[in-house]
N, C-alpha and C. Protein backbone atom coordinates (compact mmCIF):
# COMPACT_ATOMS: atom_id res chain seq x y z
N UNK A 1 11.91 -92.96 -62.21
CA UNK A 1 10.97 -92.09 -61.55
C UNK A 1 11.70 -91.30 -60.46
N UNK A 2 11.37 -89.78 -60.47
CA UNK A 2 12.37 -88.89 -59.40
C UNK A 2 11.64 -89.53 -58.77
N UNK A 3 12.45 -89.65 -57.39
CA UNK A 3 12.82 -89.94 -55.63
C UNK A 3 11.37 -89.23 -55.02
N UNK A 4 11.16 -88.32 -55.18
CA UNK A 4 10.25 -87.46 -54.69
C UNK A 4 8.64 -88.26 -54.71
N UNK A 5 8.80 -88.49 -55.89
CA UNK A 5 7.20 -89.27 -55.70
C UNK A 5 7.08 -90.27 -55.53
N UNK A 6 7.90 -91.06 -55.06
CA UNK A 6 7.97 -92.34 -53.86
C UNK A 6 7.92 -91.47 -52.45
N UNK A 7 7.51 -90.53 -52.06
CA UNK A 7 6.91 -90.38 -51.04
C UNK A 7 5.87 -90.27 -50.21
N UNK A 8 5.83 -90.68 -48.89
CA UNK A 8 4.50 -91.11 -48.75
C UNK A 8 3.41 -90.07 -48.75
N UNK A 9 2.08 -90.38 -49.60
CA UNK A 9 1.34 -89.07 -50.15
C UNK A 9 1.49 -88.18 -51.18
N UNK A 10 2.57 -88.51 -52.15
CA UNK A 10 2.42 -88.19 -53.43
C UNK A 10 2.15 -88.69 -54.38
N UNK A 11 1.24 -88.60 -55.53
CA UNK A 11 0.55 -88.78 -56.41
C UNK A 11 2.08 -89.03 -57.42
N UNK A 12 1.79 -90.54 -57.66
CA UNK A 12 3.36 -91.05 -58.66
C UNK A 12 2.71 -91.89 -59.79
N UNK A 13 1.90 -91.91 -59.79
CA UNK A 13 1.69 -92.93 -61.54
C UNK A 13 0.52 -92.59 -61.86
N UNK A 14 -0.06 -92.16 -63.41
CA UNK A 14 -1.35 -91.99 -64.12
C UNK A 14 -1.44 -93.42 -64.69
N UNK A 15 -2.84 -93.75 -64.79
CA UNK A 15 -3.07 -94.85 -65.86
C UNK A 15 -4.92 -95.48 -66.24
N UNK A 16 -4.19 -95.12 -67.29
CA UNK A 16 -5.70 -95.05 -68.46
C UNK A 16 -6.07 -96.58 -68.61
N UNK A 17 -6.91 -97.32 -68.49
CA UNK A 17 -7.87 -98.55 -68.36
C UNK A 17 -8.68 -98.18 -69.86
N UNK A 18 -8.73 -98.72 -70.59
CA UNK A 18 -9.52 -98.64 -71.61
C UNK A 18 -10.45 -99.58 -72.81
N UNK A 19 -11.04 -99.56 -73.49
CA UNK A 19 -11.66 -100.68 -74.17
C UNK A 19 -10.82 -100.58 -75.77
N UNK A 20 -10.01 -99.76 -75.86
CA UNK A 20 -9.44 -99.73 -77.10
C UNK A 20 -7.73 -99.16 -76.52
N UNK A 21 -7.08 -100.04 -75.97
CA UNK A 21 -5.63 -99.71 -75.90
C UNK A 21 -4.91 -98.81 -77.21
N UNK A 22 -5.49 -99.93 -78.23
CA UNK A 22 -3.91 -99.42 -79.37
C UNK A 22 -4.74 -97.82 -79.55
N UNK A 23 -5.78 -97.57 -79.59
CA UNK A 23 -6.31 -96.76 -80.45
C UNK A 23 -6.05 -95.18 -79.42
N UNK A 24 -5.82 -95.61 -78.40
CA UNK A 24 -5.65 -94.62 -77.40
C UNK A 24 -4.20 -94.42 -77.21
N UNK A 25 -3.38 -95.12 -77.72
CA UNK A 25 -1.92 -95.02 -77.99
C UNK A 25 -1.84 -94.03 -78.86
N UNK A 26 -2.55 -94.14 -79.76
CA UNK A 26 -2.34 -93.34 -80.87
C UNK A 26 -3.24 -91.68 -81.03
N UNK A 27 -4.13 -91.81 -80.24
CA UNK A 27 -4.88 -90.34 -79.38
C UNK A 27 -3.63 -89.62 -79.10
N UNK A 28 -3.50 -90.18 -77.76
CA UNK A 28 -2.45 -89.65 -76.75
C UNK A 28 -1.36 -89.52 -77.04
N UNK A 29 -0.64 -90.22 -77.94
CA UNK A 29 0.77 -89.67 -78.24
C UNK A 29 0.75 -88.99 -79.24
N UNK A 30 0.07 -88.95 -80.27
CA UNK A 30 0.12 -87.96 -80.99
C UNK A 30 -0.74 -86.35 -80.49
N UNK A 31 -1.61 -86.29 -79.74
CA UNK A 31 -2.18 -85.15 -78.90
C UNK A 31 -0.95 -84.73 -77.94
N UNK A 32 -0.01 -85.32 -77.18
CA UNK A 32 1.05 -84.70 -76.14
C UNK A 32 2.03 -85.40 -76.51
N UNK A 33 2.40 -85.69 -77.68
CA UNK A 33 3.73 -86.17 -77.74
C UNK A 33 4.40 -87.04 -76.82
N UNK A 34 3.92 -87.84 -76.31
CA UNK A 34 4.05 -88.70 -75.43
C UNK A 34 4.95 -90.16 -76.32
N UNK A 35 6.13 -90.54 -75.68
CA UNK A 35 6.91 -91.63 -75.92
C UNK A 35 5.92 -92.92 -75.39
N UNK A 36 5.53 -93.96 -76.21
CA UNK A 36 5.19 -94.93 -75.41
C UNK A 36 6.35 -96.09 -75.96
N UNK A 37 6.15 -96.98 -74.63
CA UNK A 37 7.28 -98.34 -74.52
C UNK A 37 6.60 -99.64 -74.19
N UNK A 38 6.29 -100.57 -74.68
CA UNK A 38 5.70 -101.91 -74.70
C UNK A 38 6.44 -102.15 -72.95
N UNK A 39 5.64 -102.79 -72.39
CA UNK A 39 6.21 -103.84 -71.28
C UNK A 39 5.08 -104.62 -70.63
N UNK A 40 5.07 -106.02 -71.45
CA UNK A 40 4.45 -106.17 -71.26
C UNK A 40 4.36 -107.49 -69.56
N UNK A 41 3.07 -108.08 -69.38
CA UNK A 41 3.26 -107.72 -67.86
C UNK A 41 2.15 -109.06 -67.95
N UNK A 42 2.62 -110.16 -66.95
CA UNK A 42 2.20 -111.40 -67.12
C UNK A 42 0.57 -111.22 -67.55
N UNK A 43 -0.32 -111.92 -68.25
CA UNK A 43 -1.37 -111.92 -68.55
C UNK A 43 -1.85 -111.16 -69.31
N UNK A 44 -1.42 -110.04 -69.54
CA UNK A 44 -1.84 -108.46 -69.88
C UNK A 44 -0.83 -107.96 -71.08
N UNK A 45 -1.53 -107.21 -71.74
CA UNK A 45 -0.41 -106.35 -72.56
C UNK A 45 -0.55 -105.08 -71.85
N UNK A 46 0.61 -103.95 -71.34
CA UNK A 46 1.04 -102.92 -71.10
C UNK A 46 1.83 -102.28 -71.82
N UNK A 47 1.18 -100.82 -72.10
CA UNK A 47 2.34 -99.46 -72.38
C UNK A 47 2.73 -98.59 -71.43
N UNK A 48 3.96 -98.44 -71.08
CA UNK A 48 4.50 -97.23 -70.42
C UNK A 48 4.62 -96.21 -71.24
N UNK A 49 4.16 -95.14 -70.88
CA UNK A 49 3.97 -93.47 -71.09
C UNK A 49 5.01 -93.06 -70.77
N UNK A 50 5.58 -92.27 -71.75
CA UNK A 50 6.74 -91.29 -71.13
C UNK A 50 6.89 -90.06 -71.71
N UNK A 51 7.19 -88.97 -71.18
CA UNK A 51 7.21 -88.24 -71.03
C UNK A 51 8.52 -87.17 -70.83
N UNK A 52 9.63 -87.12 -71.81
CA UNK A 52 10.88 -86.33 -71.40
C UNK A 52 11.66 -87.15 -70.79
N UNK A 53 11.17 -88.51 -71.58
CA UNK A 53 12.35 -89.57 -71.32
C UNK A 53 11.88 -90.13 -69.70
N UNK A 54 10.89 -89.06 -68.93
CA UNK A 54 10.64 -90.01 -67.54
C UNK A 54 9.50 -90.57 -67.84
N UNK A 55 9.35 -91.77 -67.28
CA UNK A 55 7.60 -92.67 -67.20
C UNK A 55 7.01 -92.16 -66.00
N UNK A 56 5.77 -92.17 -66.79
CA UNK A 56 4.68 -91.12 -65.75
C UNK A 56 3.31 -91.94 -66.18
N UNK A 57 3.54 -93.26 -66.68
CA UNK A 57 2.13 -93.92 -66.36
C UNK A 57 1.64 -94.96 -67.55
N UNK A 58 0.68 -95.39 -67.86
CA UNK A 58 0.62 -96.47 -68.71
C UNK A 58 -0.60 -96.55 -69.21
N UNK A 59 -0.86 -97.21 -70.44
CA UNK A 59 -2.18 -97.51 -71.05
C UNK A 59 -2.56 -99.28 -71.05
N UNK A 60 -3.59 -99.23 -71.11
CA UNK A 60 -3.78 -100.91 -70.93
C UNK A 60 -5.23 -101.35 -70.93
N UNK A 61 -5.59 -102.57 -71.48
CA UNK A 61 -7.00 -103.05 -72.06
C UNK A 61 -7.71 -102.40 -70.56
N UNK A 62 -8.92 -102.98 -70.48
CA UNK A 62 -9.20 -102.93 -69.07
C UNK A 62 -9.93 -104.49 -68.88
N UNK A 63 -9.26 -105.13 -67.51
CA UNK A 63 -8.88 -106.53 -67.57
C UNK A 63 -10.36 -106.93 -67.62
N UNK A 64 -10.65 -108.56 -68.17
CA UNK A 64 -11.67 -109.29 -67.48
C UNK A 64 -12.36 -109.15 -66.56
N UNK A 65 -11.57 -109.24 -65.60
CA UNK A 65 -12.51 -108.78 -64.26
C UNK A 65 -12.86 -107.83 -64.02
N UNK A 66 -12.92 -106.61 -65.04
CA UNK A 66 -13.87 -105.55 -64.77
C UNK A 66 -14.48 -104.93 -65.78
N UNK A 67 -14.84 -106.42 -66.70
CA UNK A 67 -15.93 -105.90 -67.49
C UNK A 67 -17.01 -104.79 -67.11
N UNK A 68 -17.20 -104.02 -68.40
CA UNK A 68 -18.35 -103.18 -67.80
C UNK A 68 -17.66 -101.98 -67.33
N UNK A 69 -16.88 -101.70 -66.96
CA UNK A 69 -16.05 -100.28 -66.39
C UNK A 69 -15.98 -99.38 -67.20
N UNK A 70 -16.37 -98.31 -67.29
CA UNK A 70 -15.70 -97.00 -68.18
C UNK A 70 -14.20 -97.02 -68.02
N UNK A 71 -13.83 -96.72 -69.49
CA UNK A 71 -12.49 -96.21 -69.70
C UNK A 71 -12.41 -94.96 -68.90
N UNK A 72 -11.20 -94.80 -68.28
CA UNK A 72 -10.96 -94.17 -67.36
C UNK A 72 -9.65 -94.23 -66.63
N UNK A 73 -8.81 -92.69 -66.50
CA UNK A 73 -7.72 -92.68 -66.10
C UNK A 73 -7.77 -92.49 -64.81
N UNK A 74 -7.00 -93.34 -63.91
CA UNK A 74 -7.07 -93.13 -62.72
C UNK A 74 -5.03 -92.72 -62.50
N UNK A 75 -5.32 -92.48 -60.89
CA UNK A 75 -3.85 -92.07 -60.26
C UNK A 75 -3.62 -92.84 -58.73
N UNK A 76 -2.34 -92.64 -59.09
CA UNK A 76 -1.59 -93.90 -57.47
C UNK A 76 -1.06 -92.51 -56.79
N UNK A 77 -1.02 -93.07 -55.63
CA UNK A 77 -0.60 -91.94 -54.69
C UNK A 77 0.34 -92.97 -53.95
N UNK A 78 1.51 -92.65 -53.73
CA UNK A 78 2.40 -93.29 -52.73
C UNK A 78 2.15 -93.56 -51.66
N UNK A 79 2.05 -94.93 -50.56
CA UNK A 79 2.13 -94.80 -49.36
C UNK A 79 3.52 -95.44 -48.70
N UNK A 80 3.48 -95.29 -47.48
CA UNK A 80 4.57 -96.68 -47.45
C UNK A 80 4.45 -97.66 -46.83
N UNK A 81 3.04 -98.80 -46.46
CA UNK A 81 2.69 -99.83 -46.04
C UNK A 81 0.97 -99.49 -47.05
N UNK A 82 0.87 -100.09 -47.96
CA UNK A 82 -0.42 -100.34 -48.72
C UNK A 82 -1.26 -101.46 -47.77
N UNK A 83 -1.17 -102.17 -47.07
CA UNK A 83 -1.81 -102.99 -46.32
C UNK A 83 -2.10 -102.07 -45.07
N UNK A 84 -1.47 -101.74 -44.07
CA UNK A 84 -1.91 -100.27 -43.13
C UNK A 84 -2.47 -99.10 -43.52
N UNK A 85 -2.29 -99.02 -45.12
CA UNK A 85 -3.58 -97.86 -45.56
C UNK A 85 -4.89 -98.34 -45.91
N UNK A 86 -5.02 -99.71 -46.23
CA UNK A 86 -6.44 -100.00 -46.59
C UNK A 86 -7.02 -100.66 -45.17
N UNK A 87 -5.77 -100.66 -44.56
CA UNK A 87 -7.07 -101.06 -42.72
C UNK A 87 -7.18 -99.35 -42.81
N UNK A 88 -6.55 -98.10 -42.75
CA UNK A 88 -6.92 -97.27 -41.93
C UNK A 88 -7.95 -96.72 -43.03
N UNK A 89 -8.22 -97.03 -44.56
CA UNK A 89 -9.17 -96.73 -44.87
C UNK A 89 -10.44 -97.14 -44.43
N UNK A 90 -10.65 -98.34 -44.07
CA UNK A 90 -11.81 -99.36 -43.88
C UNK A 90 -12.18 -98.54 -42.93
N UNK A 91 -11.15 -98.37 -41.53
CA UNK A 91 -11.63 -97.45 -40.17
C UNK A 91 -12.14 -96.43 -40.48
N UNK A 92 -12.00 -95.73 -41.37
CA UNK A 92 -12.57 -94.33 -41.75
C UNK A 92 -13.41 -94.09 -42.66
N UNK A 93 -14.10 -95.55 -42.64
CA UNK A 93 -15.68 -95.57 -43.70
C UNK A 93 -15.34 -95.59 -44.99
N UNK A 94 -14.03 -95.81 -45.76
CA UNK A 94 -13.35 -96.04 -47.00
C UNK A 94 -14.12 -97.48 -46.80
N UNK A 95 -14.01 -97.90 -48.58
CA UNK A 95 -14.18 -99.62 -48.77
C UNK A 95 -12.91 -99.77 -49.40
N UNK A 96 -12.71 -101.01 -49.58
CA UNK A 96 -11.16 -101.76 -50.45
C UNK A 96 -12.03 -101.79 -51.67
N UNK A 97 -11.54 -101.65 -53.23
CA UNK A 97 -12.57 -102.08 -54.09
C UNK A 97 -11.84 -103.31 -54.70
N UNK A 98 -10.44 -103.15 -54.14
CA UNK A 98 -9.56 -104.31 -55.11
C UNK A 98 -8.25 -104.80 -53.88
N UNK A 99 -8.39 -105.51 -53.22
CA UNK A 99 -7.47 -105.53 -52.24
C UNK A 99 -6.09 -105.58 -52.11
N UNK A 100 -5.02 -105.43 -51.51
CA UNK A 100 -3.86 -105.16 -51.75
C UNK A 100 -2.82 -106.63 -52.49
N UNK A 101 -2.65 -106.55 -53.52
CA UNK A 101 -1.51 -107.68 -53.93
C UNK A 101 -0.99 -107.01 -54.65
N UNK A 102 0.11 -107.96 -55.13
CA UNK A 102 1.78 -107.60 -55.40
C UNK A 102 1.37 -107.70 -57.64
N UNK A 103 2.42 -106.42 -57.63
CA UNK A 103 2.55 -106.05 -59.31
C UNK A 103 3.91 -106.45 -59.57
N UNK A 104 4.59 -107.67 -59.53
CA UNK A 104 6.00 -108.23 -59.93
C UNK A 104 6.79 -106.96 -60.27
N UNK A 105 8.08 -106.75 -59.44
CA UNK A 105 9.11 -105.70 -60.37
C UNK A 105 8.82 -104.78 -59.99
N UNK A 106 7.48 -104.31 -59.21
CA UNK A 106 7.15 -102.56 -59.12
C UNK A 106 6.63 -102.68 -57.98
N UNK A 107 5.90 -103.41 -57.13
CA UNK A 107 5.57 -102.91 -55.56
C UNK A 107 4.50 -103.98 -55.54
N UNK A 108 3.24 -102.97 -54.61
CA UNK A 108 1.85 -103.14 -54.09
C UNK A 108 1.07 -102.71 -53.89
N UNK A 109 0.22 -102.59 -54.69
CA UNK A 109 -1.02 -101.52 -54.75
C UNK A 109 -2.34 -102.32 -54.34
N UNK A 110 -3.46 -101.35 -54.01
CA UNK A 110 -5.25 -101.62 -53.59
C UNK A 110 -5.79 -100.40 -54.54
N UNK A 111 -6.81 -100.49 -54.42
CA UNK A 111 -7.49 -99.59 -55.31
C UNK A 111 -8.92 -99.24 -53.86
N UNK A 112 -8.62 -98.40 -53.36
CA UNK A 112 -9.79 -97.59 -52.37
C UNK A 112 -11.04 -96.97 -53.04
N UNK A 113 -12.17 -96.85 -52.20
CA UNK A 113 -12.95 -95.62 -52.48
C UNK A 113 -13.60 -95.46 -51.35
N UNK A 114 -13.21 -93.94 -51.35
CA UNK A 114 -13.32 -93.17 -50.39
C UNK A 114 -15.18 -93.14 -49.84
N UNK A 115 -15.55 -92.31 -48.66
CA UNK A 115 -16.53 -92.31 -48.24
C UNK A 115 -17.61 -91.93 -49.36
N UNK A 116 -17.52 -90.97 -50.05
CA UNK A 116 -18.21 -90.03 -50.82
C UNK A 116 -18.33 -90.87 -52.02
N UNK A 117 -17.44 -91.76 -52.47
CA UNK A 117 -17.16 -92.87 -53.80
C UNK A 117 -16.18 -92.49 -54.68
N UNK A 118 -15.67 -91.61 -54.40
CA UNK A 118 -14.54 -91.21 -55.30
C UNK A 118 -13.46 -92.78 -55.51
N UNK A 119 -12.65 -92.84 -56.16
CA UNK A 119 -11.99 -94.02 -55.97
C UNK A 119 -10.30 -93.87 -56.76
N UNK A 120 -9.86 -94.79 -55.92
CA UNK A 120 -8.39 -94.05 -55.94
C UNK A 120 -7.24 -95.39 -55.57
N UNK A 121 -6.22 -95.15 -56.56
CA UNK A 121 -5.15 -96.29 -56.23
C UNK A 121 -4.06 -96.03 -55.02
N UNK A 122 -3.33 -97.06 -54.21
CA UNK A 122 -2.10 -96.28 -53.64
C UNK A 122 -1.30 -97.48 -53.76
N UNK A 123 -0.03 -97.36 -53.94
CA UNK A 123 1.09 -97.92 -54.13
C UNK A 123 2.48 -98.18 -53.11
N UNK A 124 2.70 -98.80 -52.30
CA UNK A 124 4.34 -99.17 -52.10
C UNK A 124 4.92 -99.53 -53.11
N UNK A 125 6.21 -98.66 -53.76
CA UNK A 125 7.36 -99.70 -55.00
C UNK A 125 8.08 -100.09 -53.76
N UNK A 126 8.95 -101.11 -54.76
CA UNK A 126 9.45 -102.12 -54.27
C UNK A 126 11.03 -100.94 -53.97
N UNK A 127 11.83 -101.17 -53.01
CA UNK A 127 12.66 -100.36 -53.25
C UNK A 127 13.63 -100.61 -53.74
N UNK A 128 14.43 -100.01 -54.88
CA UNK A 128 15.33 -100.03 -55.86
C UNK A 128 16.47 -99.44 -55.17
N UNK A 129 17.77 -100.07 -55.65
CA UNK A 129 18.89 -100.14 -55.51
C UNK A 129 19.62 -99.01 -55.93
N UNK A 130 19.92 -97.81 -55.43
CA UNK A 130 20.86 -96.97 -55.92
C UNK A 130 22.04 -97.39 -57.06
C-alpha cells in the first residue's frame, strides 16, 4: 500500500461485507478486472482485492455478530491513534458502533457513526519495516 494513505485522514482500504462472498468475487472481478488473493484471517475467510498489482480492499462473509446487516461496502480512513479518535468522536456526539481492537498483522480499527448516522471505519496499521 503507497505511503500516502497511511496518512492521518486518508481514506486507505474499501471493503464489501456480504451474504454471498464467493458470488461477489465473481461480480466484481469479472465487472473491474480486479485480482483477488485468499488470506485468510483467524475465524473468517478473507479476499484481498487488487488492483494493478496494489491491494485496495477485501471481500468477506459478513460475520455472526452482525447478522441482519445489509451487504455493504464500507471505507477506513487512516488515523494515527484509533483509540484518541473514538474518545474525540464520542465528545463530538459520534457513537463507537464497534470499539477499537487489534486485526493481527495489519493494525487497529473501530467502526464510528457519526452524528447524522452515517457510519465509517478508521484504522492505525501497524508500522512496517522499510
Amino acid at each position: 500500500m503507497d505511503s500516502k494513505y497511511k496518512l492521518h485522514g486518508a481514506f486507505s482500504w474499501c471493503e464489501l461485507l456480504t451474504t454471498d462472498a464467493e458470488e461477489a468475487k465473481r461480480f466484481y472481478s469479472k465487472l473491474f478486472n480486479w485480482t483477488l488473493e485468499p488470506a485468510p484471517m483467524p475465524g473468517m475467510e478473507y479476499t484481498l482485492v487488487k488492483y494493478g498489482g496494489e491491494q485496495m480492499g477485501g471481500i468477506m462473509d459478513i460475520p455472526p455478530e452482525a447478522k441482519g446487516m445489509p451487504p455493504h461496502w464500507g471505507v477506513y480512513v487512516t488515523v494515527d491513534d484509533v483509540d484518541a479518535t473514538a474518545k474525540l468522536a464520542t465528545e463530538m456526539g459520534g457513537k463507537i458502533c464497534m470499539g477499537p481492537h487489534d486485526i493481527p498483522g495489519v493494525g487497529r480499527f473501530c467502526v464510528l457513526q457519526d452524528p447524522q448516522g452515517a457510519m465509517i471505519n478508521v484504522i492505525t496499521y501497524l508500522k512496517q519495516e522499510e
